[in-house]
Each structure stands twice: as C-alpha cells, then as structure tokens.
Protein backbone atom coordinates (compact mmCIF):
# COMPACT_ATOMS: atom_id res chain seq x y z
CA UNK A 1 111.73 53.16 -287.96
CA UNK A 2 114.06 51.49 -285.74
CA UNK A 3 113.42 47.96 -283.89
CA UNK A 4 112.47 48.03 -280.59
CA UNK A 5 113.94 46.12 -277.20
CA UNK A 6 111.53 46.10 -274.50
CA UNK A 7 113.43 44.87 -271.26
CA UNK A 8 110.72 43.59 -268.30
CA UNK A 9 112.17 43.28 -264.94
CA UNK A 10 111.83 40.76 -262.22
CA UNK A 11 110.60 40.82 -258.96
CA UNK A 12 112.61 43.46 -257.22
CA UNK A 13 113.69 44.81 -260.14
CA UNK A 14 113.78 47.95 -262.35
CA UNK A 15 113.29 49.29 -265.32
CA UNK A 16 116.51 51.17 -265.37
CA UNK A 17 118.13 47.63 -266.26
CA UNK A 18 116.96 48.24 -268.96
CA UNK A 19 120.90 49.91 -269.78
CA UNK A 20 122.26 47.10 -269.57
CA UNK A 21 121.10 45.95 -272.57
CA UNK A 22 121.63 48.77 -274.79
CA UNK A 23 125.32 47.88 -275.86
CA UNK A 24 123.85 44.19 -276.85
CA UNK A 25 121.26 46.14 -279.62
CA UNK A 26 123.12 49.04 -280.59
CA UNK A 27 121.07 49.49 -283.44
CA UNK A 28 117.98 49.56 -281.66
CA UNK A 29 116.07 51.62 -279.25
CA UNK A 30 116.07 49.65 -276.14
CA UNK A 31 113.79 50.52 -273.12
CA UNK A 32 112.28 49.22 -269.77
CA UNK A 33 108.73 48.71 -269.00
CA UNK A 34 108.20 50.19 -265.47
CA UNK A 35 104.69 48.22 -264.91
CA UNK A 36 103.46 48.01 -261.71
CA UNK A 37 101.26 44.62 -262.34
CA UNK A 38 101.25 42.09 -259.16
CA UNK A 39 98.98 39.88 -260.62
CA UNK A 40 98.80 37.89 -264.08
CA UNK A 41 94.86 39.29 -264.64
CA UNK A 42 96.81 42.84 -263.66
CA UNK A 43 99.27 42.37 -266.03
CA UNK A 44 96.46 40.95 -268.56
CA UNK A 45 95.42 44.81 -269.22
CA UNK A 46 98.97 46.20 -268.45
CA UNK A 47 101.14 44.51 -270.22
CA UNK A 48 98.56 44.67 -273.46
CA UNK A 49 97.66 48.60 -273.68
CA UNK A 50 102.11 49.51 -273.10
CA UNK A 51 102.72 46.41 -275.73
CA UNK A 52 99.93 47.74 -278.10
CA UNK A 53 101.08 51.27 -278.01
CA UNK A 54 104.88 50.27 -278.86
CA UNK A 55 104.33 47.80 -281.00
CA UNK A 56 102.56 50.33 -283.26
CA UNK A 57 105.50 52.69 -283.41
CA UNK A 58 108.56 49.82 -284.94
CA UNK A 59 108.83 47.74 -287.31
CA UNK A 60 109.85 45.07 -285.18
CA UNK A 61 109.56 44.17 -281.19
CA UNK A 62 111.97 41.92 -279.05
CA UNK A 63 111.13 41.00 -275.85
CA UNK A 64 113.82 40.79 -272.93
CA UNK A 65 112.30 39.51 -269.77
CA UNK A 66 113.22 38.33 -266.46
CA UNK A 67 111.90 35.79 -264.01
CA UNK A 68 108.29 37.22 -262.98
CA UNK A 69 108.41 39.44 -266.06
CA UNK A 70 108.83 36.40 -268.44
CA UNK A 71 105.58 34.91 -266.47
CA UNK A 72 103.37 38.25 -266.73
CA UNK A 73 104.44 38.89 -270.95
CA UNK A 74 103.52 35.01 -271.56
CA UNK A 75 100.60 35.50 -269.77
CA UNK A 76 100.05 38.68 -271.38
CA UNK A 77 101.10 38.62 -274.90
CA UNK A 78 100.96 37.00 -278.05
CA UNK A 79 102.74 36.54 -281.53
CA UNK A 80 100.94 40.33 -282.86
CA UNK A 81 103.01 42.03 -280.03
CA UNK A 82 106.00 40.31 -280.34
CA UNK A 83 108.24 39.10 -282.65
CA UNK A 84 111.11 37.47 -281.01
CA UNK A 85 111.62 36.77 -277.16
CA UNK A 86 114.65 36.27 -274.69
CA UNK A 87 113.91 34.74 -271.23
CA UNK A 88 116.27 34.88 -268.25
CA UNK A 89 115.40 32.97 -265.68
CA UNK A 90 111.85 32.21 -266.57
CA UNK A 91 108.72 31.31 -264.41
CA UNK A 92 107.07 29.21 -266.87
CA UNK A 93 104.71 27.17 -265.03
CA UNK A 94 102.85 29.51 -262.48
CA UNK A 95 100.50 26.80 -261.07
CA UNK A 96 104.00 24.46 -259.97
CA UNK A 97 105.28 26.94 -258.65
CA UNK A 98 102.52 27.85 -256.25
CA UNK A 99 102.21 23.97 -255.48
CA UNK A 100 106.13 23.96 -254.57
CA UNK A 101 105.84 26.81 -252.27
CA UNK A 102 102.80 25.33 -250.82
CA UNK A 103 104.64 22.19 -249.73
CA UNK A 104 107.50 24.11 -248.88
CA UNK A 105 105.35 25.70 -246.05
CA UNK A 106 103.15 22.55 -245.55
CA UNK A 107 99.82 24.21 -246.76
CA UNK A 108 96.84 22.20 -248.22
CA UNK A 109 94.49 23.11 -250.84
CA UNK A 110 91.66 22.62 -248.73
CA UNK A 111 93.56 24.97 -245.61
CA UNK A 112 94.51 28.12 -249.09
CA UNK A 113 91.19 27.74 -249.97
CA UNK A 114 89.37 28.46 -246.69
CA UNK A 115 92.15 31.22 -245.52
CA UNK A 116 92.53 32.73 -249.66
CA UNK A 117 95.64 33.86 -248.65
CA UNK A 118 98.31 32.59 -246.63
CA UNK A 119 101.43 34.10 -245.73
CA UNK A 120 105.00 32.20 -246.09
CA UNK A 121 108.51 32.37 -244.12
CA UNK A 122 109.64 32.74 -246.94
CA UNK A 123 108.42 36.55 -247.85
CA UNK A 124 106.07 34.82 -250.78
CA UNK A 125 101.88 35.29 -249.73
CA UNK A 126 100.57 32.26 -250.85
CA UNK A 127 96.77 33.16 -253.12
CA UNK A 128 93.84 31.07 -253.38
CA UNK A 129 92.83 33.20 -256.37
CA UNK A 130 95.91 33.72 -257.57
CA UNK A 131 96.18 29.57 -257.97
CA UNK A 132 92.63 29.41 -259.41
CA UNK A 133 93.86 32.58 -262.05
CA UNK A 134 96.53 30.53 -263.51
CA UNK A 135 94.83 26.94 -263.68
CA UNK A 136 92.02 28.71 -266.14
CA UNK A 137 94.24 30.56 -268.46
CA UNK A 138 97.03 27.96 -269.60
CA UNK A 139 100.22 29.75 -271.47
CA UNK A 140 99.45 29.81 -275.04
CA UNK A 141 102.57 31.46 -276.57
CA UNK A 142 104.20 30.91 -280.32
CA UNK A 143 106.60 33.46 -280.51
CA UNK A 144 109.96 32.26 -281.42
CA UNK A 145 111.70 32.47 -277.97
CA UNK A 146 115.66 31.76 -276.65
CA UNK A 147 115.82 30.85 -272.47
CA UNK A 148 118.66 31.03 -270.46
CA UNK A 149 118.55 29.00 -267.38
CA UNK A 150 120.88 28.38 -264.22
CA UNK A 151 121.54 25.03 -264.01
CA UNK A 152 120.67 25.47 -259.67
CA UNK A 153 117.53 27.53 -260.23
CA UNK A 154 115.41 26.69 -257.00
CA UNK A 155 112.00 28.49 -258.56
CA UNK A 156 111.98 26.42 -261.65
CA UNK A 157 113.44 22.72 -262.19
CA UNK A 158 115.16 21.76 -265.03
CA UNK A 159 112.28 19.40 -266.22
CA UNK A 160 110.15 22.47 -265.78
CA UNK A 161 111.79 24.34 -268.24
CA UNK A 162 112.34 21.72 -270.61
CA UNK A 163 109.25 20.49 -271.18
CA UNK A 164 108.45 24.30 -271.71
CA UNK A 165 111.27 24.39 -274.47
CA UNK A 166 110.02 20.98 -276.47
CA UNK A 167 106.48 22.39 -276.53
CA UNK A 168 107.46 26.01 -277.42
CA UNK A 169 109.94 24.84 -279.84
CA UNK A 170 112.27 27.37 -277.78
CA UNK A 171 116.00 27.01 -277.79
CA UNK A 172 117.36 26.19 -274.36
CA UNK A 173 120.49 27.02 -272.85
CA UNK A 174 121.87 26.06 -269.52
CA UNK A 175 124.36 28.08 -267.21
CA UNK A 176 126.37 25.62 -265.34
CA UNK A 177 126.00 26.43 -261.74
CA UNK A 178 124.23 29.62 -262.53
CA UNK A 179 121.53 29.94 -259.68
CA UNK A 180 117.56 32.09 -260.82
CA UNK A 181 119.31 35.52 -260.22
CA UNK A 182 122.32 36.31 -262.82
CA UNK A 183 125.01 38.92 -260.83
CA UNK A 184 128.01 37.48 -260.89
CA UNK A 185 130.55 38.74 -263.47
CA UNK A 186 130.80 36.03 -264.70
CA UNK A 187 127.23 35.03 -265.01
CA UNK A 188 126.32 38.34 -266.55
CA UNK A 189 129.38 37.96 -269.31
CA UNK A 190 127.80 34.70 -270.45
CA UNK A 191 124.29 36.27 -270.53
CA UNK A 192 125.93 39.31 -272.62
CA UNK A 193 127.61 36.08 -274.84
CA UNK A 194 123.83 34.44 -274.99
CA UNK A 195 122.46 37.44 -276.31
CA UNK A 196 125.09 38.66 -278.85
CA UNK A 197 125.14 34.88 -280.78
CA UNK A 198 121.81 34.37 -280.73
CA UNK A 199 120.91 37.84 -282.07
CA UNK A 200 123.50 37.73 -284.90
CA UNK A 201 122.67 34.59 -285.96
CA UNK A 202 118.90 35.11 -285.66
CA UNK A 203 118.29 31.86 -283.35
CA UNK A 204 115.34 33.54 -281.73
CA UNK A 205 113.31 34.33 -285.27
C-alpha cells in the first residue's frame, strides 16, 4: 500500500497541479482534490467524505495545500485524516482576514451585518455569515505541519503566521521577497528545495 499525497489548490487553482508534485514523492501516489467547496461549512462535509475515503485506502496521508486550500483542510480535518501537512501560502486566520478586507473597503460590522453581503473592488464579496462561520469554529489542528511563507504576502502578515507556527508547533520558513502566489522560477525551485529537505529528513512528522 503506497503513501498517499493529496495536493489542494488555491483559489483559482486546479487540481491538475497536482503534477507538479509528483517528482518531489516519487514513491508515492500523488493526486489533486478537485473540490468545489466555497465555503468552510461546504468544505466541512467535502473535504471529510474525499479525506475519509482516501485515507482508508494508504497507509499513510500527506497533505499539500495552498492558500484557501490550507484554510478549508484546517477547517476540515484532523490528526485521523492526516498524518503530515505542507502549507504554501496559508490562510490561517479566516476571521483577520475578513476584518483586513473590511477596512480595506471601509465597511463596518454594523453596515456587513445589515447588507450580509457586501461586494469589494477588489473581486473579494465580503459575508456576514461567512464572518460569523469562522468566529464559532476556531482552528483546532495537531497534525505535524511545515509552512512556507513569502516574506511580502499581503493576505497574511508575518505575525499572523507566526503566532500560528508557535501554537501549532509548525516549522516555519520564510521566502525572502516571495509574495502569497509562488510562480517565479525561482520561487518554485525553492518550494521544490522546501519540500525535498523536509521530506527526507522527516521535519513534518
């Protein structure tokens, strides 16, 4: 029974990135979760039946998962699905994020609340519900976990991310100058880098 890589796209993304990733396990079966989630409670039964049904065919399941992805499997999963994660580009704190963009567009509360949803300049629709979703279910995740971050990530600060690290006990690196979306050659060779040491000397679990 081989180990299995489960790549989860970003925003945008697809589950065909998933190839990428296949010369960085090649002893495992590596695939990409095509969900179609745009919601954490979405995700909730989502993410949980695909994750359930792989994780009973290996012996052991990494997660690979990328900026919105990341937010859905923590949101999502738990230590019996997964055995060892790698974040790129995390959201990791749902509830700043919406208060960022909210100030970014000068929105109140008390204006979200009345209108539930509000739409942005920025392409993002801002979600009464979507606010109130993430305030009652707080991450809970203790899988052992490796994030790489750009050092100029505008969706998540670096105290953001830290203080996710120190209370996740998750190892932390930084990409000097890298921005939240890795496509430079250069970016992606030090992802490539990330992934090889870490999984060769087990960092992750």
């Amino acid at each position: 029974m081989k180990d299995l890589i489960v790549y989860v796209h970003g925003k945008g993304g697809s589950a065909q990135e998933a190839e990428h990733y296949k010369s960085l396990f090649p002893k495992d079966e590596v695939i990409g979760f095509d969900y179609h989630s745009q919601t954490p409670w979405e995700a909730k039964k989502e993410f949980l039946a695909f994750f359930t049904e792989q994780r009973g065919r290996c012996e052991h399941l990494t997660l690979v998962a990328n900026s919105i992805g990341a937010f859905f499997t923590l949101s999502s999963l738990d230590e019996t699905l997964v055995d060892r994660a790698y974040f790129i580009s995390p959201i990791v704190d749902m509830e700043n994020l919406i208060c960022n963009m909210m100030q970014w567009s000068n929105v109140t509360k008390q204006e979200l609340a009345e209108k539930r949803e509000i739409a942005t300049n920025f392409g993002e629709t801002l979600s009464w519900e979507y606010l109130c979703y993430v305030r009652k279910h707080p991450i809970i995740w203790n899988v052992p976990t490796c994030i790489l971050y750009g050092e100029h990530d505008n969706l998540t600060s670096i105290e953001t991310v830290s203080a996710f690290a120190k209370l996740h006990h998750a190892d932390l690196t930084v990409i000097p100058g890298g921005e939240h979306w890795f496509h430079t050659d250069e970016q992606m060779q030090f992802l490539d880098k990330w992934i090889r040491e870490r999984s060769l000397n087990d960092v992750c679990g």
